[in-house]
Each structure stands twice: as C-alpha cells, then as structure tokens.
Protein backbone atom coordinates (compact mmCIF):
# COMPACT_ATOMS: atom_id res chain seq x y z
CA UNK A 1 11.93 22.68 38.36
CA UNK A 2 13.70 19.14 38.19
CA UNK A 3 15.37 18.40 34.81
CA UNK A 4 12.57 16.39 33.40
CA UNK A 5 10.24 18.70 32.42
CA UNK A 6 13.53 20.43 30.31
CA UNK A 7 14.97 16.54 29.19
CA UNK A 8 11.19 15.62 27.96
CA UNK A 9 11.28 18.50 25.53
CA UNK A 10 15.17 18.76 24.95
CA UNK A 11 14.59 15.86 22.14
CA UNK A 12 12.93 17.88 20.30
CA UNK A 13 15.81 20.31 20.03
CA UNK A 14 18.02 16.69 18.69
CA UNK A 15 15.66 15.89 16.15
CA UNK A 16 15.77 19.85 15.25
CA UNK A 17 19.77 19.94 14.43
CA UNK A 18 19.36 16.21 13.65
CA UNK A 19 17.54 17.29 10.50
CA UNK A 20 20.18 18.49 8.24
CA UNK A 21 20.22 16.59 5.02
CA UNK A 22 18.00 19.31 3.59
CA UNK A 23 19.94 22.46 4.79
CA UNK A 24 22.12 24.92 2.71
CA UNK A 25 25.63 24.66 4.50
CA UNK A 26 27.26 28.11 4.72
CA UNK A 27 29.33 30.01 7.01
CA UNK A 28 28.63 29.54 10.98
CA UNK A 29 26.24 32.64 12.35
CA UNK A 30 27.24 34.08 15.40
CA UNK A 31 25.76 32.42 18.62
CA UNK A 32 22.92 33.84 20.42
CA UNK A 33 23.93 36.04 23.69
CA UNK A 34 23.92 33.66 26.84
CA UNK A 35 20.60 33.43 29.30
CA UNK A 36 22.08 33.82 32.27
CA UNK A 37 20.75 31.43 35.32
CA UNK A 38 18.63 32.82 38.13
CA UNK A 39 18.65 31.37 40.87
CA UNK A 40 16.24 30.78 43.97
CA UNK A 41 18.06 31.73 47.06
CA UNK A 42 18.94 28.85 49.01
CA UNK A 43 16.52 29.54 51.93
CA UNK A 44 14.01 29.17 49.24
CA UNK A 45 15.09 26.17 49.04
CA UNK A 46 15.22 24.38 52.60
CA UNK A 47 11.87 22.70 53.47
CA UNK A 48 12.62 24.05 57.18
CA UNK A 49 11.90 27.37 56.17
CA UNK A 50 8.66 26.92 54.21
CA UNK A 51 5.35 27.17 55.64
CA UNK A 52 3.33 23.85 57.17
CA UNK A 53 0.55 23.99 54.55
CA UNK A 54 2.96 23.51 50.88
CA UNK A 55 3.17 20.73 48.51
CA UNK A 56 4.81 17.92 49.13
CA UNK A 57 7.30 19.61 46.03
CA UNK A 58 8.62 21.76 48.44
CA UNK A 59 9.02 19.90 51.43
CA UNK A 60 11.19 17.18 49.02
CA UNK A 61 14.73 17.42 49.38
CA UNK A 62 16.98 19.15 46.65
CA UNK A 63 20.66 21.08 46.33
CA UNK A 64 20.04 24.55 47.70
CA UNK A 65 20.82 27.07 44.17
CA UNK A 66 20.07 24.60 42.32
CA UNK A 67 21.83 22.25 40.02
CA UNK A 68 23.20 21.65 36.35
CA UNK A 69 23.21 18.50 34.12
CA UNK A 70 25.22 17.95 31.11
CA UNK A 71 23.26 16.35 27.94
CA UNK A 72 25.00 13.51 26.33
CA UNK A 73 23.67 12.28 22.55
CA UNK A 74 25.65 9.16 21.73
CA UNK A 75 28.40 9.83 24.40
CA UNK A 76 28.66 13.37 23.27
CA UNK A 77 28.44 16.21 24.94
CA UNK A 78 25.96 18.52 23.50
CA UNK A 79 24.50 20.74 25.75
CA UNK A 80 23.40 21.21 29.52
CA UNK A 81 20.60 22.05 31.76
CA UNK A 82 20.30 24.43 35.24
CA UNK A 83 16.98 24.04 37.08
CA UNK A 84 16.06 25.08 40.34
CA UNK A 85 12.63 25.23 42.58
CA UNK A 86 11.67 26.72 45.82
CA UNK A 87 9.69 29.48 47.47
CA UNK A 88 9.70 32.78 46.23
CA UNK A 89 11.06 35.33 49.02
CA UNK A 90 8.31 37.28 50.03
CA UNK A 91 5.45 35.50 48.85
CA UNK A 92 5.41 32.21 50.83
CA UNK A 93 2.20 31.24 49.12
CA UNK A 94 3.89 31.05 46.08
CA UNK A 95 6.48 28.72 44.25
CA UNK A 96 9.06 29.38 41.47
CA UNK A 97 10.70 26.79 39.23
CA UNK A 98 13.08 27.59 36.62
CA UNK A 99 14.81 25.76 33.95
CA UNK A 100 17.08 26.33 31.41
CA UNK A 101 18.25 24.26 28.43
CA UNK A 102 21.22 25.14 26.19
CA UNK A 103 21.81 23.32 23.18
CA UNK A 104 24.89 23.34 20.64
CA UNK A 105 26.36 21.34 17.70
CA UNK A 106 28.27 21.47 14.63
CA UNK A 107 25.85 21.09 12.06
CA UNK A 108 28.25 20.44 8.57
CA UNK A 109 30.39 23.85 8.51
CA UNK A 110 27.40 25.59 10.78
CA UNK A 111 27.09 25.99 14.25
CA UNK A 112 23.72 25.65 15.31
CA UNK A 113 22.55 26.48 19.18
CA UNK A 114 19.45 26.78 21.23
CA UNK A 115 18.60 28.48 24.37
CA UNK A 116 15.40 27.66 25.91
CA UNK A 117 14.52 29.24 29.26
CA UNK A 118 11.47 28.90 31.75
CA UNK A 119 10.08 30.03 34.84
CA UNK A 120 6.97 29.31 36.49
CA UNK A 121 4.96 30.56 39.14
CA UNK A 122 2.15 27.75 40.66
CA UNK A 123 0.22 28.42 44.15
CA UNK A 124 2.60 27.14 47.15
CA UNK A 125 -0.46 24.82 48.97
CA UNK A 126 -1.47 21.57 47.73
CA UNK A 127 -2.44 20.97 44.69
CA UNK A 128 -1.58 24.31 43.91
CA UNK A 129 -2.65 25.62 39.98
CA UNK A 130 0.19 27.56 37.32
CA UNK A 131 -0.66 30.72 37.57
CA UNK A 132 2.14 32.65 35.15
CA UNK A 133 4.89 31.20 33.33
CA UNK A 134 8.10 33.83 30.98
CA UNK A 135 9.40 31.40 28.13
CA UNK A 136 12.57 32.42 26.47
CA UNK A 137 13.82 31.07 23.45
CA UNK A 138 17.08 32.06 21.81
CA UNK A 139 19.16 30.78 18.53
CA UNK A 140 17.81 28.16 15.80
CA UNK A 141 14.05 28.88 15.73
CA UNK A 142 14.44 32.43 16.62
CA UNK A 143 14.19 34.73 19.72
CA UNK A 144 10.89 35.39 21.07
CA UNK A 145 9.60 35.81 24.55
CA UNK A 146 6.37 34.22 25.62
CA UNK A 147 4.49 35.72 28.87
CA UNK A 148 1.71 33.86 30.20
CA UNK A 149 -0.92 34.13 32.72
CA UNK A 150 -3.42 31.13 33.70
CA UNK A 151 -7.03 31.26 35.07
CA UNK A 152 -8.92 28.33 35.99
CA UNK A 153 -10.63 29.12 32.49
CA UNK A 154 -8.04 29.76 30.26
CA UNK A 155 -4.31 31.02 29.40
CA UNK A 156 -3.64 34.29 27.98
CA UNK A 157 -0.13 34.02 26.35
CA UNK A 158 1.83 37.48 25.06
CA UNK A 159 4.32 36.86 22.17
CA UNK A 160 7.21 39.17 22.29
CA UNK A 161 9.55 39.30 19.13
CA UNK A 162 12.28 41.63 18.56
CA UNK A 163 11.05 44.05 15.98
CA UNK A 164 7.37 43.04 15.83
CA UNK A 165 4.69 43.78 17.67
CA UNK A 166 3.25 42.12 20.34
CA UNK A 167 0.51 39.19 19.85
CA UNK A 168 -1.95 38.07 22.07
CA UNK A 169 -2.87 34.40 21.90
CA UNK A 170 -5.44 32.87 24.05
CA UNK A 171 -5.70 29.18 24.82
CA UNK A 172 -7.90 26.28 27.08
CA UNK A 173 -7.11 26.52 30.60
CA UNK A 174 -4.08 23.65 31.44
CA UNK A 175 -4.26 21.35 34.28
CA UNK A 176 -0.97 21.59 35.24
CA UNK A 177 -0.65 22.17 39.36
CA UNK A 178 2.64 22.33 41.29
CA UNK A 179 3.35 18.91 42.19
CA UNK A 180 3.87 18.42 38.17
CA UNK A 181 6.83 21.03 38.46
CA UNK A 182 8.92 17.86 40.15
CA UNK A 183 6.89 14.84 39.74
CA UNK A 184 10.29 12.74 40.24
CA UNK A 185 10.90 14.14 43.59
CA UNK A 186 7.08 13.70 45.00
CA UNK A 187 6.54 10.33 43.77
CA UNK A 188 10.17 9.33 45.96
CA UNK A 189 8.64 11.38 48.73
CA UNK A 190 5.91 9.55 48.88
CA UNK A 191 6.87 6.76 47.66
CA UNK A 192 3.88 6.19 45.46
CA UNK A 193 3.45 6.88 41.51
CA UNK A 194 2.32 10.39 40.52
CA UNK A 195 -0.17 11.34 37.75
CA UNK A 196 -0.76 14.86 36.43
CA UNK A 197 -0.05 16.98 33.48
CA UNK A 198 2.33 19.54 31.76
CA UNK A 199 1.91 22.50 29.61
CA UNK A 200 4.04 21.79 27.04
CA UNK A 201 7.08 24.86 26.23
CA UNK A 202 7.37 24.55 22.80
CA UNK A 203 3.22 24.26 21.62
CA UNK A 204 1.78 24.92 24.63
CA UNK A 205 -0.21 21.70 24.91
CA UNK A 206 -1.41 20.49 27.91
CA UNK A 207 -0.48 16.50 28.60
CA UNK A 208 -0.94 13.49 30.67
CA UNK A 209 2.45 12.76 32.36
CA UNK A 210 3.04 9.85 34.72
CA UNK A 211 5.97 9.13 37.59
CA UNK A 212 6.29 5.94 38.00
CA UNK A 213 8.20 4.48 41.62
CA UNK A 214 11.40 1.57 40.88
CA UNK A 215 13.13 -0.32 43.41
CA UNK A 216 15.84 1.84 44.79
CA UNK A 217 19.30 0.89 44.44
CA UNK A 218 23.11 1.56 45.30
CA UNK A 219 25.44 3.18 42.75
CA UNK A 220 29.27 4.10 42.86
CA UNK A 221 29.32 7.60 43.05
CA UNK A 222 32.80 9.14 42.94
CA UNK A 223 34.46 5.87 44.27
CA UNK A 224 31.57 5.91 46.90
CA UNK A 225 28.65 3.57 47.11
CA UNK A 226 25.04 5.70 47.21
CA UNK A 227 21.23 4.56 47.65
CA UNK A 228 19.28 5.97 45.11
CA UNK A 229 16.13 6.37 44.56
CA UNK A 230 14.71 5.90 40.82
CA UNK A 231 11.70 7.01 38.94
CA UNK A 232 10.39 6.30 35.54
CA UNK A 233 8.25 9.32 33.43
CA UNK A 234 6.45 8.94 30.61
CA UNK A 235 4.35 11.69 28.91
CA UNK A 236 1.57 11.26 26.51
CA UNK A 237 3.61 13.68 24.12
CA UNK A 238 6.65 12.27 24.10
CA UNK A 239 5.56 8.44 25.08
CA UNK A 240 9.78 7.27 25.88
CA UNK A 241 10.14 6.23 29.19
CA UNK A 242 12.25 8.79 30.80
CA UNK A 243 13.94 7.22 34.22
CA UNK A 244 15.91 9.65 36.95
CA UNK A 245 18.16 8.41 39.40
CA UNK A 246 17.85 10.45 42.97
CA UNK A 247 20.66 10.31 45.76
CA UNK A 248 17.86 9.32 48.55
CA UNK A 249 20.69 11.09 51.08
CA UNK A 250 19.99 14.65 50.36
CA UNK A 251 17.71 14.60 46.83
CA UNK A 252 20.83 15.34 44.22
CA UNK A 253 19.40 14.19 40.88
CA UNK A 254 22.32 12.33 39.87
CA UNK A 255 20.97 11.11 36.00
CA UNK A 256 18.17 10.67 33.52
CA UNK A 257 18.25 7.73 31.14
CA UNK A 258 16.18 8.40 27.80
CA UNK A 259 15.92 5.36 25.96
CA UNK A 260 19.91 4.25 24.93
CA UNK A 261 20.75 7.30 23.07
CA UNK A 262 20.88 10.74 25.52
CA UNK A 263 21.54 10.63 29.21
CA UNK A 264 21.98 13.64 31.31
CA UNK A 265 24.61 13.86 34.20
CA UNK A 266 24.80 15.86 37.26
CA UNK A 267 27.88 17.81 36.78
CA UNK A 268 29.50 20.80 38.19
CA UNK A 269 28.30 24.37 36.60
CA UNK A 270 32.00 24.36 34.83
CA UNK A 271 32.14 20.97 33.43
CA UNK A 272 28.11 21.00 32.33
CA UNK A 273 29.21 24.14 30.56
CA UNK A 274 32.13 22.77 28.99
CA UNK A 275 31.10 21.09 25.54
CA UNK A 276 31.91 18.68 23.20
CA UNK A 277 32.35 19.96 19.23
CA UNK A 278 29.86 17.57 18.01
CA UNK A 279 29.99 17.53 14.14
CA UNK A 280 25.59 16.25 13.82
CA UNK A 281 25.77 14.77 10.40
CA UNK A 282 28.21 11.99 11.00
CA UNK A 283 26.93 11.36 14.88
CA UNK A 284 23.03 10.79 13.44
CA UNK A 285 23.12 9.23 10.06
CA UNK A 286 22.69 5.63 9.78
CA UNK A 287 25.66 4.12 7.24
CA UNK A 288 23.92 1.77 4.20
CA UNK A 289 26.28 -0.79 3.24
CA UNK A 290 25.44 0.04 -0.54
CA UNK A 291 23.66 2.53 -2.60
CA UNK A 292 19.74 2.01 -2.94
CA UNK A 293 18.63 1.09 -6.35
CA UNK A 294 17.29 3.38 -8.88
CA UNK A 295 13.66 1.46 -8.10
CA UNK A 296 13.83 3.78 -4.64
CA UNK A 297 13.58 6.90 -6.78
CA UNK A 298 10.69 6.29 -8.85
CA UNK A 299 6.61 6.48 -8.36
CA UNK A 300 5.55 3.75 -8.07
CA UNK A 301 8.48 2.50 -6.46
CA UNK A 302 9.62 0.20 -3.73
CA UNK A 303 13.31 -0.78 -1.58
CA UNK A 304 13.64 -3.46 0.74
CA UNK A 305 15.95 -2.85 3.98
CA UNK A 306 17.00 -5.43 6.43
CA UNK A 307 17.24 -3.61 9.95
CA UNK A 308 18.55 -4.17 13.62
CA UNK A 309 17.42 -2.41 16.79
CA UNK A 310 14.20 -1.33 15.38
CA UNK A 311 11.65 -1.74 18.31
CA UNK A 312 8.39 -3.39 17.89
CA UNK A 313 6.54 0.17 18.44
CA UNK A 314 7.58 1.39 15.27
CA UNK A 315 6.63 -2.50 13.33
CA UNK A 316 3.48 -1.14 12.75
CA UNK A 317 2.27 -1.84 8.59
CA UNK A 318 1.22 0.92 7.03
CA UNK A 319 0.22 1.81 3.51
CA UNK A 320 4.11 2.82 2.41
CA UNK A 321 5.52 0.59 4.88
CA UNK A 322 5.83 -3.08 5.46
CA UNK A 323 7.67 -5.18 8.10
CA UNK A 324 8.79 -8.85 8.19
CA UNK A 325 10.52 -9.74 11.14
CA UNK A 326 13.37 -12.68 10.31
CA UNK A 327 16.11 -14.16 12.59
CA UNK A 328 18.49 -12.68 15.58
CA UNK A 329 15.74 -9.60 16.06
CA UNK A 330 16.11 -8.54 12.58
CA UNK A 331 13.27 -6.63 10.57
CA UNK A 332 12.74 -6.75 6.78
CA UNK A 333 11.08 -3.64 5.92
CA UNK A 334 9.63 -2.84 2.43
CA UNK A 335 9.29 0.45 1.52
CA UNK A 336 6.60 1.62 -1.40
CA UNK A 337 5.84 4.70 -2.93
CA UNK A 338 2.76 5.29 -5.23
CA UNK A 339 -0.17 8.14 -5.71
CA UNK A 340 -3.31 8.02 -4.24
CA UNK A 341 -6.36 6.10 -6.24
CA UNK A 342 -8.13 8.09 -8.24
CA UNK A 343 -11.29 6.56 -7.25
CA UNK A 344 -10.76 7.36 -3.08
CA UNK A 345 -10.16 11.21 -4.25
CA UNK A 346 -12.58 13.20 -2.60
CA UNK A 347 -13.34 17.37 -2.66
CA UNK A 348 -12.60 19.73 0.10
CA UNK A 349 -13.47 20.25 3.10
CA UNK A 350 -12.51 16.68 4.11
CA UNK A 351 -13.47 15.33 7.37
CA UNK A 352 -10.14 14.12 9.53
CA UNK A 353 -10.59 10.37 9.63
CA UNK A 354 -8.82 10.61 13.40
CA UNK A 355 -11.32 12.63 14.85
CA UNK A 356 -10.19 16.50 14.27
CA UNK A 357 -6.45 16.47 15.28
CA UNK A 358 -5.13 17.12 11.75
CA UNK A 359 -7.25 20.04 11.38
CA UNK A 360 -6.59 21.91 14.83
CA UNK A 361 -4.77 25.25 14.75
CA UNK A 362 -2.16 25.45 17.37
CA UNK A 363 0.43 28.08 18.46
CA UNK A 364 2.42 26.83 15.61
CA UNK A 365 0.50 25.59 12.95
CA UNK A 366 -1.75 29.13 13.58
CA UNK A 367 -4.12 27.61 10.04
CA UNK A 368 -6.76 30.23 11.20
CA UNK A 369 -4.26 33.14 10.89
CA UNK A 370 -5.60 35.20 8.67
CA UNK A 371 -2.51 35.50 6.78
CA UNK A 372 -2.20 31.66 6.43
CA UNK A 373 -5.66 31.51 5.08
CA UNK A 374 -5.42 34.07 2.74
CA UNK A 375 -2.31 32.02 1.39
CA UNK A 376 -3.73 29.40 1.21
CA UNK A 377 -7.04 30.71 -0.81
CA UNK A 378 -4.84 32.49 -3.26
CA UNK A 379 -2.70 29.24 -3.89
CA UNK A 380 -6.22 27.14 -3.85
CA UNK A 381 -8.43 29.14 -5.79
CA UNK A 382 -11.78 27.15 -6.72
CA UNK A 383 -10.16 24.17 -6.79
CA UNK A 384 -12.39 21.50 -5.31
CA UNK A 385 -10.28 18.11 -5.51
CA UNK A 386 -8.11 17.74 -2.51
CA UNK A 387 -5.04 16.08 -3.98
CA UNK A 388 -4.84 18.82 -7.09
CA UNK A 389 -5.33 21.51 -3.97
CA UNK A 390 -2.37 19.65 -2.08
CA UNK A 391 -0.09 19.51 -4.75
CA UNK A 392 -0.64 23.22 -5.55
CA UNK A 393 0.46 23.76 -2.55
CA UNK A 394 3.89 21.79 -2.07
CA UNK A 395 4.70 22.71 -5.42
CA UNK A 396 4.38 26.74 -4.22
CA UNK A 397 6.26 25.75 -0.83
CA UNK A 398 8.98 23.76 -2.71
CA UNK A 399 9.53 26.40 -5.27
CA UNK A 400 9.67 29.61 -2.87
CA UNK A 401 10.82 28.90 0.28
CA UNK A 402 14.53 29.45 0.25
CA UNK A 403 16.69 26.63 1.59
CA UNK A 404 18.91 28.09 4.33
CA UNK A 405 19.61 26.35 7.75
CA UNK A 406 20.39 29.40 10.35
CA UNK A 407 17.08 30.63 9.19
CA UNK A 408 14.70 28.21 11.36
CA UNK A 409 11.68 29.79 12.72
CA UNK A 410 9.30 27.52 14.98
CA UNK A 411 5.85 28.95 13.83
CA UNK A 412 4.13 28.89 9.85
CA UNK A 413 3.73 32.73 10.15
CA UNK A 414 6.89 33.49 10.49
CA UNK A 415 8.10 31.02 8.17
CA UNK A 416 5.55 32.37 5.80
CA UNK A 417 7.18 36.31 6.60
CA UNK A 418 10.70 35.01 5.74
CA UNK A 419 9.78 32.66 3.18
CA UNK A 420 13.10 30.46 3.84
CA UNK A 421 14.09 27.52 5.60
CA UNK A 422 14.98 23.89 6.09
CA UNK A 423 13.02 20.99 5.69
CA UNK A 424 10.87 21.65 8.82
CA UNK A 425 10.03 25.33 7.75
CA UNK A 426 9.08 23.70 4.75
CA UNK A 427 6.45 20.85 6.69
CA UNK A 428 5.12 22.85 9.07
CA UNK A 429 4.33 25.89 6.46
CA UNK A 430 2.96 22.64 4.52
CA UNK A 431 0.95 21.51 7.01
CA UNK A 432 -0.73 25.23 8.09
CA UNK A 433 -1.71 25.68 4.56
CA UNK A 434 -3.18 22.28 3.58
CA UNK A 435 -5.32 22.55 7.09
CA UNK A 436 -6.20 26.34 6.20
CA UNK A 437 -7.31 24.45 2.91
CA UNK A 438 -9.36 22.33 4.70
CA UNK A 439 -7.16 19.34 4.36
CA UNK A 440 -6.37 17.05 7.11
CA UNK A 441 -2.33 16.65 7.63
CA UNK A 442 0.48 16.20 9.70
CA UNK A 443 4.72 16.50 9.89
CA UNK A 444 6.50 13.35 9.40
CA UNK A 445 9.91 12.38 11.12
CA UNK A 446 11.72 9.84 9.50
CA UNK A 447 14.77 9.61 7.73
CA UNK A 448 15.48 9.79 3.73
CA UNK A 449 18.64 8.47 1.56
CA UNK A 450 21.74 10.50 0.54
CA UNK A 451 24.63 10.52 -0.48
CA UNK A 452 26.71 13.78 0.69
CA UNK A 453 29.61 14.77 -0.18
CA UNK A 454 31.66 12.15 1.47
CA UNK A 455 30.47 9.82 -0.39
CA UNK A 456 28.92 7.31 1.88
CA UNK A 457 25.24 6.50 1.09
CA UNK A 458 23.15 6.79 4.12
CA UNK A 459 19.39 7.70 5.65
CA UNK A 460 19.77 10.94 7.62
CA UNK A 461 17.10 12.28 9.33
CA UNK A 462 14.45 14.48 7.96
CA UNK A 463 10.49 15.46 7.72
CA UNK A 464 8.09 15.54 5.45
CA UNK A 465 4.24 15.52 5.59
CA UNK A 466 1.36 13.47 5.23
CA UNK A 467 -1.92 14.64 3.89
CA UNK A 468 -5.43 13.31 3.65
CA UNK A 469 -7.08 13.56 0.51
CA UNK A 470 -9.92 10.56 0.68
CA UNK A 471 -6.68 8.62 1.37
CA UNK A 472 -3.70 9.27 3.63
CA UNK A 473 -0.62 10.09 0.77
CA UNK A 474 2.91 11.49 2.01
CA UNK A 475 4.40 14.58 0.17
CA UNK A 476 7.51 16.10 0.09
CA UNK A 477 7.66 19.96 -0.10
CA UNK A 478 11.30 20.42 0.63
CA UNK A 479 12.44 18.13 -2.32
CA UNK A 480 9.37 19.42 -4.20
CA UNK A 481 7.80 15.39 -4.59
CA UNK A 482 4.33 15.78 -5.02
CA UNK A 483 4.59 11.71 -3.83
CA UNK A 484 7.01 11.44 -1.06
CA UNK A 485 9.68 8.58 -3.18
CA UNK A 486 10.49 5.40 -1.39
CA UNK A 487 13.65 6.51 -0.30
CA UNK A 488 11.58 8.10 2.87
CA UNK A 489 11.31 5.97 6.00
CA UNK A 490 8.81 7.24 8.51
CA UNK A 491 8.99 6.63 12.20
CA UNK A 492 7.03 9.39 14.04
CA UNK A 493 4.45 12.38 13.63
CA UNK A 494 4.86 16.17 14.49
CA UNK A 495 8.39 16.58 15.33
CA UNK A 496 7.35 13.65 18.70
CA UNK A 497 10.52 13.00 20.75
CA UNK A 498 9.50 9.80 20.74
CA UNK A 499 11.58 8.73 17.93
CA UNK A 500 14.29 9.77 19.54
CA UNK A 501 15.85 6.72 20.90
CA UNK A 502 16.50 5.35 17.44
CA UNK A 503 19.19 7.81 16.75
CA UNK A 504 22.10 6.37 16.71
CA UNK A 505 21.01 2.72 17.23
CA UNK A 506 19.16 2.08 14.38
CA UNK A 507 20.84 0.05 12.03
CA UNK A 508 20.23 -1.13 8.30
CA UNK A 509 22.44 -4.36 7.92
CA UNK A 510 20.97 -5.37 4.24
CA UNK A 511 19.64 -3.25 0.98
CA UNK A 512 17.37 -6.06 -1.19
C-alpha cells in the first residue's frame, strides 16, 4: 500500500498529541510493544511474476520488501511509515497491501505514541473489490484489533479489545477496489488522473479520493539528478492536497508534501526509525505578542486578532467569527461569544439543518448504543428544550470525566466505561450524547488561549463542540463553558486533517 493512504490519516494522529492544553501532565507511561513489519516477499512484488489479467497496481513499479518514510512536523522528526503491496504467494488472484504508521512525541513531561497497522486483501484483476482488511491500533487511543470482511452489500467489522469481549459492527458496503490501494502509482502508470474511494482506518467511512497527474521533473537525489514523476491527492475527508514525488526509474516514492507543515521522506529502515525527541507543546502553539483582555473571558464577549498565513478557506464568517482582510495578506479576525436567542430555542428532536450528518451514529460516535442512550435519557429526563438538555449534558461531562492524557480512547463507549480523558474524550462523549438526545452536533478543532506555566500567552490547539439547538451555539465540556468564551478560535470539524497545514504557520501578529 503506497504511503498515502497512511500520510492522509497520519494528521489525524498530529492534531491528536497536538491537543494538549487540556491534559493532566504526569509521569510518561510505558510505550506500547512494537508492530513488527510484514513484509510481501519480493517476488510478490515484481510485475514479471504476476499473472497477465491484474491491475494496473501491480504491474506499477515499486522497491521489492517494501519501503519506509520518515514523518517530519515542522522539520521534526516524529514518526515513520513501512508500506508494501504485491501478490499474495499462493493466491495469484489476490493482492495484499500493508501499512504501518508509528507515531511519537513528547507531550509536556509525557510521552505519547501511536501504532497504527493495516493490511488489506482486494481481488488481483481489474477493478478488483476489498474483500478483508486486520486494523491494529496500539498506544494513545488504546489497543484494539479490528477484522473486517466486505461483500458487495456490506462490511462486517469484529472489534477485538484486550479484556472485553468481542463486538460485531456492521456497516454499508465501501467502494473501495484495488487500484485505490496505490492511486499515486496508477495514475503515473497511466499517465492519466485516477478517481476512486477509500475506507477510511480510523471511522471506517468510505470517501471520494482523487490522483491528480503534474508535470514530471528532475530532482538532486544524493548528489544525483533524477526524473520524477509527481502526483497530487486530495480526499473528500481530509480536502489538503497531498502531492508524492515518484523516481520514474524504478517507482521509489521518494516524498509526500502535505501542505507546508509535514513532509515524509524515503529513508532507510534505520534512519526512518531513528526519531527526533519532539517536546509538542512548544512545536504547535502559536506565540501572542500580549495577553488577551479580560473582554475574551466573558459571555457576551469579543477579541480582535490580527493574523498572517491564514488561507482564504478558513475566511469564511460565521456567527462567532468575523474576518477583515487588511494589507501584506493580513486578516483581522473578530472573535464573539454570546448564548443562543431565546426566541430561536426550539424542543427536541431537532431536525439537522445540514441534512442528517450531525445526527448519524458512526463507529465512534456509536449514539444508538444502548449504553449511550440510556446516558443520555438519565442525564435528559423530560426535558423538552434543547439548549437546557445540552447544557445538562456538558455540565455532567465537564464535572465527571477525569482529566488525564495517557487515558485517550477513540470511541464514546469506551470513554463513557473509563469516564476520563482529555479534551477530545470529552467532545466526542459530548457529541454521542447530545445526538442520542436528539440534538444535532459536531467536534470542533481550533485552538483556545493559555497561558502555561512558562509564562508565554498563546492559542494551543484544542476541541470543543458545536450543537444545534434552533441555532448553531459552541460549548465547551472540557472547561465546563456552557458558551464556548471567545478565547476559542475554530478552524475545522470532527477531528478533519484538513486543518492541519496551519500548524505551525499560523501566526497572530496583533491582539486589538
């Protein structure tokens, strides 16, 4: 599997030890055991050896055992990817991709690492569907095992947690087929662009992803000049342009580009493996030259913030959030805080005003679990006014979740069963309730002032969520703010990689 189906994910894994601000610092756990790689042999690999009638995924050229990239946020080493693809021995009608993503960083005195393995199994012809896929996941967000098996009509997915007992979750059929495995590599091949789709490893979503062709190029490469081809993905999940960089000689992936903030490398299995001791807080925050006003704190309240390198995607006016561009690509942005009319309030159920999405269960929001909904009635009761329901529940959340980073967990039951957390246990608990409630919401990614114990006054990156309760209002559960203050900035939805790219370039040059 090339390294774009594990970079288009990895961001989510930034963002995760990105949001720290609301974490309990305390002694560094141990690190989860190692995944070790497996590897296709390298006749799997050779296109000479596969039969006429395979996808073109196969046939394209790629290092035999596969390959490793290291993962650079900011110029810093934090982590590394091994993926590999070929025909399974034995069964020539059959293809295998694997991936692999480790992740580690110094998150204040805490190390914090995640381990994120996958292999597939797709039919070796053209075209060919996913017919199984083993997802491991290991470290912050807790170890679970996910077996699936695809039909034409649907997935049937078995959760495997140390401990527990197995869970059987069945979902829509995906349209994922096996040219999607290495879009990059077919779209060179054939030197057209490439549309298909991906079933998502974290929640299992099925999306639109597109491989668009560049003009090749030549590159110095170890003091030697290469052609290479180039390739630019974009998913309807994570919407950043992702572009990879292919040595047109023999099909090395040499880098991927995502946005100006993370880059992978092609590196030796030694070096990929050999990290930097990235310290998170200090390598995502972005520095205030002052302290924000006491006016940011309080409901109804506003701050104004002159910022650089904001891109016109994320200019978009918004009830809380105003923007004024000025000279030299600067943005004044105004940020407000203030409860919902009283006159818009409307009872539960509500409708979702976007057509359904706020309401869906999902492998991680699981709002039909029975043990989510019988939460949710006993924090609810009869009450029939959706903001009073809302606030009842952030005010439970806030007050009973226990703050403790090294405690993540990646789905509302189990955040629910260990009833601790950081600030997105406490969203996406939030969120499972409130929609068990019958109240459209969503996670919000953004970043929110503090000043730590250093001293410096800065936004550091955080979520929150947003409910709908005859009006859209943002809430706070992890700082227990019934109206999310003004000190919040928002930038993206549901933990989207797409916001990505802003860390570490976003600037704030001015506090009005």
């Amino acid at each position: 599997m090339t390294s774009l189906k594990t970079f288009l994910p990895l961001s989510a894994a930034v963002l995760g030890l990105a949001l720290v601000q609301c974490k309990k610092q305390d002694a560094a756990p141990a690190a989860p055991p190692p995944v070790q790689a497996q590897r296709a042999p390298e006749s799997a690999a050779a296109p000479q050896q596969a039969p006429a009638a395979v996808s073109d995924v196969v046939k394209a050229k790629r290092p035999a055992g596969g390959e490793y990239l290291g993962l650079y946020l900011v110029d810093k080493k934090v982590g590394y990817v091994f993926n590999d693809l070929g025909i399974i021995p034995g069964r020539e009608d059959r293809v295998r991709a694997i991936n692999e993503l480790h992740f580690k960083a110094q998150v204040g005195a805490r190390l914090s690492e995640r381990i994120h393995r996958e292999e597939r199994i797709y039919e070796a012809r053209p075209g060919g569907r996913l017919v199984a896929f083993t997802i491991e996941q290991r470290g912050d967000g807790g170890t679970q095992t996910l077996v699936g098996s695809a039909t034409p009509t649907g997935i049937s997915v078995v959760r495997k947690r140390p401990g527990m007992q197995d869970e059987t979750v069945n979902l829509p059929a995906t349209t994922e087929v096996v040219e999607d495995a290495d879009q990059v590599r077919v779209a060179l091949l054939r030197r057209k662009d490439v549309s298909g789709a991906v079933l998502d490893g974290m929640d299992l979503g099925t999306y639109k992803l597109v491989t668009s062709v560049q003009p090749s190029e030549e590159r110095l490469i170890s003091g030697v000049k290469v052609k290479v081809g180039r390739a630019v993905s974009v998913s309807d999940k994570e919407k950043v342009p992702v572009t990879a960089y292919v040595a047109e000689e023999d099909g090395r992936l040499l880098e991927m580009e995502y946005g100006q903030t993370m880059k992978a490398r092609a590196e030796p299995e030694a070096v990929a493996k050999r990290l930097d001791l990235v310290e998170v807080f200090g390598l995502t925050r972005v520095v205030l030259p002052k302290a924000l006003p006491e006016s940011a704190h309080a409901i109804p309240g506003e701050v104004k913030l002159v910022m650089e390198n904001l891109p016109e995607k994320f200019q978009q006016d918004t009830y809380r959030q105003k923007f004024q561009r000025e000279k030299d690509g600067r943005v004044l942005v105004t940020l407000s805080a203030k409860p919902p009319e009283p006159k818009v309030l409307k009872p539960r159920p509500l409708a979702d005003p976007e057509g359904g999405e706020n309401l869906k269960t999902s492998i991680i929001i699981e709002s039909d679990n029975p043990r989510i909904v019988e939460q949710s009635r006993m924090l609810v009761g009869g009450e029939k006014d959706a903001y009073a329901a809302a606030k009842k529940i952030v005010t439970w959340v806030a007050s009973t979740l226990q703050k403790d980073y090294g405690a993540s967990a990646d789905r509302a039951t189990d955040v629910l069963r260990q009833r601790k957390g950081d600030c997105t246990e406490h969203s996406l608990l939030t969120v499972s309730l409130l929609r068990a409630a019958g109240i459209p919401a969503r996670r919000v990614d953004g970043v929110i002032y503090m000043v730590n114990a250093d001293g410096v006054p800065a936004l550091y990156w955080h979520e929150w969520v947003e409910a709908f309760v005859g009006e859209w209002t943002q809430m706070d559960p992890t700082f227990n703010q019934v109206v999310a203050d003004a000190t919040h900035f928002g930038v993206g939805r549901e933990g989207n990689a797409e916001i990505t790219p802003l860390i570490g370039s976003l600037k704030v040059l001015e506090v009005r």
